[in-house]
PDB file of N, CA and C in Angstrom:
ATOM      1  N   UNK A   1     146.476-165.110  78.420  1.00  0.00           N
ATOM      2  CA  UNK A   1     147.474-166.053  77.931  1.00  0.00           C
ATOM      3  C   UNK A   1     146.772-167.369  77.606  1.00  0.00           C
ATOM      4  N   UNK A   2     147.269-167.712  76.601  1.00  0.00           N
ATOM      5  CA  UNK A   2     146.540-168.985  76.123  1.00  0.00           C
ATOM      6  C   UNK A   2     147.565-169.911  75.915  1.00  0.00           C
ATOM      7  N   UNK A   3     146.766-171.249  76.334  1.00  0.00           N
ATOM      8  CA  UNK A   3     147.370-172.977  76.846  1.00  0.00           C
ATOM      9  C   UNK A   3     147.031-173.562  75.563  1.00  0.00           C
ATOM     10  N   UNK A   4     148.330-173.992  75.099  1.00  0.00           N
ATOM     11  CA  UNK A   4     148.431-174.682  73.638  1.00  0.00           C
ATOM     12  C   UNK A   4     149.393-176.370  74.093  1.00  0.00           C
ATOM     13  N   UNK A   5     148.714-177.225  73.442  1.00  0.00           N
ATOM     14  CA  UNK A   5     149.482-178.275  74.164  1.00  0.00           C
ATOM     15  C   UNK A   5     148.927-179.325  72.276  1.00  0.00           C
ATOM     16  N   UNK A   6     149.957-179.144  72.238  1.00  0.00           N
ATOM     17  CA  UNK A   6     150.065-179.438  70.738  1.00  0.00           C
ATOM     18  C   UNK A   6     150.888-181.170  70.176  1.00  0.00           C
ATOM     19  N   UNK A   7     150.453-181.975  69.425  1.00  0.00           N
ATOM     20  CA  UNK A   7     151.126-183.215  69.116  1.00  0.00           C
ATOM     21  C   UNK A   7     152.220-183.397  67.729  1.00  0.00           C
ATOM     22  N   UNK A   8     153.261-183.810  67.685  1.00  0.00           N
ATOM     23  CA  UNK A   8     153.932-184.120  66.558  1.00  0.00           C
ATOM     24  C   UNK A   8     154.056-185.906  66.302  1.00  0.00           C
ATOM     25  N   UNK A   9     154.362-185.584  65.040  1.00  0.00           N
ATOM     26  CA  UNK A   9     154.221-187.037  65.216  1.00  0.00           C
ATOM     27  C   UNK A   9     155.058-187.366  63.944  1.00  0.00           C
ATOM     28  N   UNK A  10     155.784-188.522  64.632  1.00  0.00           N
ATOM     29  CA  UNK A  10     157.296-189.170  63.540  1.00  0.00           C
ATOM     30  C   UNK A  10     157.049-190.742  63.040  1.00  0.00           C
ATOM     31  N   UNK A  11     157.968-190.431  61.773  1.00  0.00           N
ATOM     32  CA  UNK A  11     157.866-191.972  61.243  1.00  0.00           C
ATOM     33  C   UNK A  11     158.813-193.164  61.880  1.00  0.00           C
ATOM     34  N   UNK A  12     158.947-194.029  61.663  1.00  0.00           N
ATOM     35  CA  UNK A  12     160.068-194.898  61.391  1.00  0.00           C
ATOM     36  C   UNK A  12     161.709-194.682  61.950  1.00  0.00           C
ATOM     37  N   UNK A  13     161.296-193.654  60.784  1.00  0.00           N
ATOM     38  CA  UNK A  13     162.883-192.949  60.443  1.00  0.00           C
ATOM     39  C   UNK A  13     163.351-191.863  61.455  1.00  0.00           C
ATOM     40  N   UNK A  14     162.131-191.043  62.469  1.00  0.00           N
ATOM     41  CA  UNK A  14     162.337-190.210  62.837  1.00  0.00           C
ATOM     42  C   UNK A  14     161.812-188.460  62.282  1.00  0.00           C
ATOM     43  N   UNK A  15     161.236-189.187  61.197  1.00  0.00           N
ATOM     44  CA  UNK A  15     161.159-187.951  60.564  1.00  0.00           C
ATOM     45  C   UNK A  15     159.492-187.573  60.744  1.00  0.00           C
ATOM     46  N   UNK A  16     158.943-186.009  60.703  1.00  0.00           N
ATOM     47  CA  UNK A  16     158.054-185.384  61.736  1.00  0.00           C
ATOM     48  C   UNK A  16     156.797-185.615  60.464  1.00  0.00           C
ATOM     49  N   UNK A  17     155.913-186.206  60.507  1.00  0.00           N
ATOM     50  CA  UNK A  17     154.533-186.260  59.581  1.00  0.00           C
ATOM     51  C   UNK A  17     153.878-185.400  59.877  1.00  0.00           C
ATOM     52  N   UNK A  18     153.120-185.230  58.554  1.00  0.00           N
ATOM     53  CA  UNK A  18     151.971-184.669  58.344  1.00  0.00           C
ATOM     54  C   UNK A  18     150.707-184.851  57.595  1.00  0.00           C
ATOM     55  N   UNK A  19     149.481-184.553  57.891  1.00  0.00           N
ATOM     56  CA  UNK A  19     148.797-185.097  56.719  1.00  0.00           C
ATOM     57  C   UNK A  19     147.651-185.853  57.252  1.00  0.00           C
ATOM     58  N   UNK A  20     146.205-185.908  55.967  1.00  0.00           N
ATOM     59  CA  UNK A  20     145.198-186.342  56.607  1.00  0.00           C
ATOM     60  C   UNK A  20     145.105-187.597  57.710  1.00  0.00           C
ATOM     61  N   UNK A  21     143.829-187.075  58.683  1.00  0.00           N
ATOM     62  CA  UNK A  21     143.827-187.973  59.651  1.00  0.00           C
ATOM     63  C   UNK A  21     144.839-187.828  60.971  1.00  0.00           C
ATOM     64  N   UNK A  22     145.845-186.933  60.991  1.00  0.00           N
ATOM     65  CA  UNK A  22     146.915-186.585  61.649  1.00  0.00           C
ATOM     66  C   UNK A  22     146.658-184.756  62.567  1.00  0.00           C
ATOM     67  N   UNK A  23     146.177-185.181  63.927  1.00  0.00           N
ATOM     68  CA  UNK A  23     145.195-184.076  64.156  1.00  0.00           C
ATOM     69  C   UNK A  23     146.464-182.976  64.786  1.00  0.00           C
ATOM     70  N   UNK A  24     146.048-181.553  63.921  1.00  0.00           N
ATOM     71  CA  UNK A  24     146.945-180.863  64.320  1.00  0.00           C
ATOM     72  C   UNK A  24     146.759-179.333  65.442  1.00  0.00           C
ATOM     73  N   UNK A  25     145.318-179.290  65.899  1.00  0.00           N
ATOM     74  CA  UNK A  25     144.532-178.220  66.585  1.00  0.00           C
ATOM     75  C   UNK A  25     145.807-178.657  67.857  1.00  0.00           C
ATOM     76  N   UNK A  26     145.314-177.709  68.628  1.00  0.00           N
ATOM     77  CA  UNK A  26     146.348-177.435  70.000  1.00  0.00           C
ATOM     78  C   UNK A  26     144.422-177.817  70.882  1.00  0.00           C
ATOM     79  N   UNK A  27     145.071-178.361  71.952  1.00  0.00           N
ATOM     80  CA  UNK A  27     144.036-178.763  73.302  1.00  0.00           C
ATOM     81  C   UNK A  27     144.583-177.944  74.185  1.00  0.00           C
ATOM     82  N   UNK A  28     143.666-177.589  74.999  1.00  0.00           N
ATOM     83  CA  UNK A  28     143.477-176.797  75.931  1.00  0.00           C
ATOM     84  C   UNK A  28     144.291-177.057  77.504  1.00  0.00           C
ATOM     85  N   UNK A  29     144.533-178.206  77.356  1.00  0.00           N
ATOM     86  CA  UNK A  29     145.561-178.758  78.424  1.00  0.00           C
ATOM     87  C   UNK A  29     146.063-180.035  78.241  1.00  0.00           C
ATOM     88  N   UNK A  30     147.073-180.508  79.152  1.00  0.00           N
ATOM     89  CA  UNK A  30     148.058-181.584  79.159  1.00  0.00           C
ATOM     90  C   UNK A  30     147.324-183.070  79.321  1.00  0.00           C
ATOM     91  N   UNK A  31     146.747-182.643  79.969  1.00  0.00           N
ATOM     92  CA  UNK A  31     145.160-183.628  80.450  1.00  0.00           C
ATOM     93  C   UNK A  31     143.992-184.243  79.046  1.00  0.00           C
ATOM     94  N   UNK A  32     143.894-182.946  78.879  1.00  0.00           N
ATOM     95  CA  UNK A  32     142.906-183.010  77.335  1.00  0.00           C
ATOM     96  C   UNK A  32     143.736-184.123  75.893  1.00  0.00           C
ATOM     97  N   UNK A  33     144.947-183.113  75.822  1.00  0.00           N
ATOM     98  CA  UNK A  33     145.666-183.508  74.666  1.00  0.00           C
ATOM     99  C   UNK A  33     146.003-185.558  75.045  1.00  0.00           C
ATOM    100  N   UNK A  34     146.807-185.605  76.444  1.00  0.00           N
ATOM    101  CA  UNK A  34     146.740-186.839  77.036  1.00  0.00           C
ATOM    102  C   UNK A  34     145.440-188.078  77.013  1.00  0.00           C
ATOM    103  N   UNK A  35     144.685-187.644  76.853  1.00  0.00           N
ATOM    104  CA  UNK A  35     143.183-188.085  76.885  1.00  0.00           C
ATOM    105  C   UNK A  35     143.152-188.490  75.473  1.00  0.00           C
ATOM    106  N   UNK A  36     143.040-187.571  75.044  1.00  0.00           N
ATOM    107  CA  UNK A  36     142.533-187.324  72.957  1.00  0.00           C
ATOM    108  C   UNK A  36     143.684-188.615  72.561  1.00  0.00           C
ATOM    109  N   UNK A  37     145.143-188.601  73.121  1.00  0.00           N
ATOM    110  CA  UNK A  37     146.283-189.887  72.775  1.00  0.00           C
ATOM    111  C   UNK A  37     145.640-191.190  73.068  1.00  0.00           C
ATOM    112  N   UNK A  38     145.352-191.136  74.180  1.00  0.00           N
ATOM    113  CA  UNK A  38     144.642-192.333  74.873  1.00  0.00           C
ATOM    114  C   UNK A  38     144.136-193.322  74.035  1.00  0.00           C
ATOM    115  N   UNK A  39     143.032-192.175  73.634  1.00  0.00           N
ATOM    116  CA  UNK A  39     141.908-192.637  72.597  1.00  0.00           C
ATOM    117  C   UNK A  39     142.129-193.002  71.191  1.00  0.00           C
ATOM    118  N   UNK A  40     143.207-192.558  70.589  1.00  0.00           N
ATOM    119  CA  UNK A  40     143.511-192.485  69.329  1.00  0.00           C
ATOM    120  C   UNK A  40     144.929-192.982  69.020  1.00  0.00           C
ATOM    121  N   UNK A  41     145.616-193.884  69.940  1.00  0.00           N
ATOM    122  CA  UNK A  41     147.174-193.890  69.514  1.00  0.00           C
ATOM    123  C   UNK A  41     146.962-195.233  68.138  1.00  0.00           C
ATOM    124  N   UNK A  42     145.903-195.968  68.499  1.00  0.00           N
ATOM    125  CA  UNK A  42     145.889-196.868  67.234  1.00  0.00           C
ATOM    126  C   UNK A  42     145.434-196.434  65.657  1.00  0.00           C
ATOM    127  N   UNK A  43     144.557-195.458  65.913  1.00  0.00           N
ATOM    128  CA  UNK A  43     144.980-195.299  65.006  1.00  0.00           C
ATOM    129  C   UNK A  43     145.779-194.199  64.027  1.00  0.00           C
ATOM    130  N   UNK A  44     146.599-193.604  64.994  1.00  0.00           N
ATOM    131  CA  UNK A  44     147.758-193.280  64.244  1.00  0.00           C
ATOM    132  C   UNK A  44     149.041-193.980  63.799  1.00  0.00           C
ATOM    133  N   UNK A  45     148.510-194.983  64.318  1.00  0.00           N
ATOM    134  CA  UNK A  45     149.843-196.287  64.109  1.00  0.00           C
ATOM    135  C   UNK A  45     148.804-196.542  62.531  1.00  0.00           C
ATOM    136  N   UNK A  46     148.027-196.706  62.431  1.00  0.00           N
ATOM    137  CA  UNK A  46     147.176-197.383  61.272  1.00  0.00           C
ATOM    138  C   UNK A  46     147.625-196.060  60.009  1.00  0.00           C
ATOM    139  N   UNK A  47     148.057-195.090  60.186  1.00  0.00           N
ATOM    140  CA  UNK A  47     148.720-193.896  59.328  1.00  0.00           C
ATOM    141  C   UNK A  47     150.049-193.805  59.748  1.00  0.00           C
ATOM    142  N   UNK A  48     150.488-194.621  59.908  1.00  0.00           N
ATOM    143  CA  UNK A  48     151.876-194.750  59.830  1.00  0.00           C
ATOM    144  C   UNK A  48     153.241-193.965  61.111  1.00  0.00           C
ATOM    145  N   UNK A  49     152.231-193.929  61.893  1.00  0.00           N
ATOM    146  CA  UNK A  49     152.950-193.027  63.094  1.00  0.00           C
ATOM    147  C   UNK A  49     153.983-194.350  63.799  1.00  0.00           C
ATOM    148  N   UNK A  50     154.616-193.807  63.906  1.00  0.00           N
ATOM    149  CA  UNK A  50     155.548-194.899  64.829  1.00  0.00           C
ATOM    150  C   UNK A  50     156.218-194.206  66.238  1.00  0.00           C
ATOM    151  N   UNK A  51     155.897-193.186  66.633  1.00  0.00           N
ATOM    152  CA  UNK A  51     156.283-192.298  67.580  1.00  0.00           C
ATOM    153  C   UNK A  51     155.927-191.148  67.467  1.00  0.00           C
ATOM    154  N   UNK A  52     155.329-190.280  68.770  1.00  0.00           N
ATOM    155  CA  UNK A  52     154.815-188.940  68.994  1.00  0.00           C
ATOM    156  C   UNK A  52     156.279-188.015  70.066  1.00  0.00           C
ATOM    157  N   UNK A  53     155.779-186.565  69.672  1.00  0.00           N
ATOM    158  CA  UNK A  53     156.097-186.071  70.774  1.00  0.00           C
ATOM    159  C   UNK A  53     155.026-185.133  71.176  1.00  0.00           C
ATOM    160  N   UNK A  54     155.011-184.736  72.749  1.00  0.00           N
ATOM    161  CA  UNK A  54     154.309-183.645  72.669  1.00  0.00           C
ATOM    162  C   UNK A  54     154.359-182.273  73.705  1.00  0.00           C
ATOM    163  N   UNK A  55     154.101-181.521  73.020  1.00  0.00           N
ATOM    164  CA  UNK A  55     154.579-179.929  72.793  1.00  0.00           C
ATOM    165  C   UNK A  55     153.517-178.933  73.965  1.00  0.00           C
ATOM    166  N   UNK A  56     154.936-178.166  74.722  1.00  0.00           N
ATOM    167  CA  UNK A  56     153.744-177.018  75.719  1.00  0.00           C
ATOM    168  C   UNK A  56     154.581-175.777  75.154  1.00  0.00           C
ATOM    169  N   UNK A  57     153.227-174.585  74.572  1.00  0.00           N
ATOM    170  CA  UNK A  57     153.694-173.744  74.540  1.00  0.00           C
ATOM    171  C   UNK A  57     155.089-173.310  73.409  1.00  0.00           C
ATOM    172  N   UNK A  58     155.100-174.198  72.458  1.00  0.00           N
ATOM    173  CA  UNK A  58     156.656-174.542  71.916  1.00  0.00           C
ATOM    174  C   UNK A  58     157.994-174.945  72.769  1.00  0.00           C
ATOM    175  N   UNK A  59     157.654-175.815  73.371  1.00  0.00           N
ATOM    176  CA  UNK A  59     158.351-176.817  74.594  1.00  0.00           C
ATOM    177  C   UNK A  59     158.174-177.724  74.736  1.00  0.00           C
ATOM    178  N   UNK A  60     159.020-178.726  74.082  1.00  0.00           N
ATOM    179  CA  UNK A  60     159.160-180.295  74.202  1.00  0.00           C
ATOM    180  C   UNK A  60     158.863-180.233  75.817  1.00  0.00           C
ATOM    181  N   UNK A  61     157.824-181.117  75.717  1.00  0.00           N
ATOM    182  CA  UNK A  61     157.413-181.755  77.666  1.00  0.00           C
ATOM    183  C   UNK A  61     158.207-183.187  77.427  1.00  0.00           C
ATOM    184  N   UNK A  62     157.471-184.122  76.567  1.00  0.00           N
ATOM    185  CA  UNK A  62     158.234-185.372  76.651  1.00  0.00           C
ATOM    186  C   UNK A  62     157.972-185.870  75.039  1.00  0.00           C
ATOM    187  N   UNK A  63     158.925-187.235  74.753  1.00  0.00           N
ATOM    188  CA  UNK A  63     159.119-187.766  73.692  1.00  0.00           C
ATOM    189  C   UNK A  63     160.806-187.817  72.623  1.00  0.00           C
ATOM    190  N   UNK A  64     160.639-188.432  71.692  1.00  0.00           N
ATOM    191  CA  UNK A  64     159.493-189.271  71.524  1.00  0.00           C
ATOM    192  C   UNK A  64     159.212-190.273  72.102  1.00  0.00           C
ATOM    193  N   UNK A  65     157.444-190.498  71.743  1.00  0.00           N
ATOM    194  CA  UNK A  65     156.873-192.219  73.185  1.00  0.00           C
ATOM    195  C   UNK A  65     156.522-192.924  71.591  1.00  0.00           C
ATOM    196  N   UNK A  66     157.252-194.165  71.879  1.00  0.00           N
ATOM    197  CA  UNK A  66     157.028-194.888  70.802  1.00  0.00           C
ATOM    198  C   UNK A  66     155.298-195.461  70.649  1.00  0.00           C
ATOM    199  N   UNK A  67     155.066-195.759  69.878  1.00  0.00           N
ATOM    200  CA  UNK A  67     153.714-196.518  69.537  1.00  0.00           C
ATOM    201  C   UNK A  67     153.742-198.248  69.412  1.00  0.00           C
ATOM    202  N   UNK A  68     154.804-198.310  69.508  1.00  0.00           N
ATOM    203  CA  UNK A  68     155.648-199.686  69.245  1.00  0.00           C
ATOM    204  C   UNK A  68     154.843-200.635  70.344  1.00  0.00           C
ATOM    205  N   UNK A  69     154.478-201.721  70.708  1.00  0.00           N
ATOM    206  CA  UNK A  69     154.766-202.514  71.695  1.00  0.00           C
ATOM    207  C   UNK A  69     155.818-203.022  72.336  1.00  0.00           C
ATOM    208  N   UNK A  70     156.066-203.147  73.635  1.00  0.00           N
ATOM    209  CA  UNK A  70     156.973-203.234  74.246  1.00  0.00           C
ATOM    210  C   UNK A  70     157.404-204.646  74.004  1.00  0.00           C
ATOM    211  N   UNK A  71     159.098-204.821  73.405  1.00  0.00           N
ATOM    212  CA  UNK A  71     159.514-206.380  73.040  1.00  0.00           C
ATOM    213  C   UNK A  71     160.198-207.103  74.416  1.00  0.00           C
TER     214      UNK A  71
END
């Protein structure tokens, strides 16, 4: 059985992007994929992400987590 822990990622509007620069491989765990966010939430804001969710197995775990700063 294989561990897929996969990212989506929404605009503005809510609506689910796609497209260069927007990484779509599955990580090997919750930890990994969590890590890889860490590292990279700026610049998916710099491609227009305004909120993620992310995915176990085809199972919303949590989201969406905004990218926003907190007002």
């Amino acid at each position: 059985m294989s561990d897929a822990w996969t990212w989506t990622y929404l605009d503005a509007d809510g609506r689910e992007m796609t497209g260069e620069g927007l990484v779509t491989t599955a990580f090997p765990s919750q930890s990994d994929a969590e890590n890889w966010f860490g590292e990279s939430w700026h610049e998916l804001g710099a491609h227009g992400v305004d909120a993620v969710n992310l995915w176990h197995e085809g199972q919303l775990v949590y989201g969406p987590m905004s990218l926003r700063a907190a007002e």
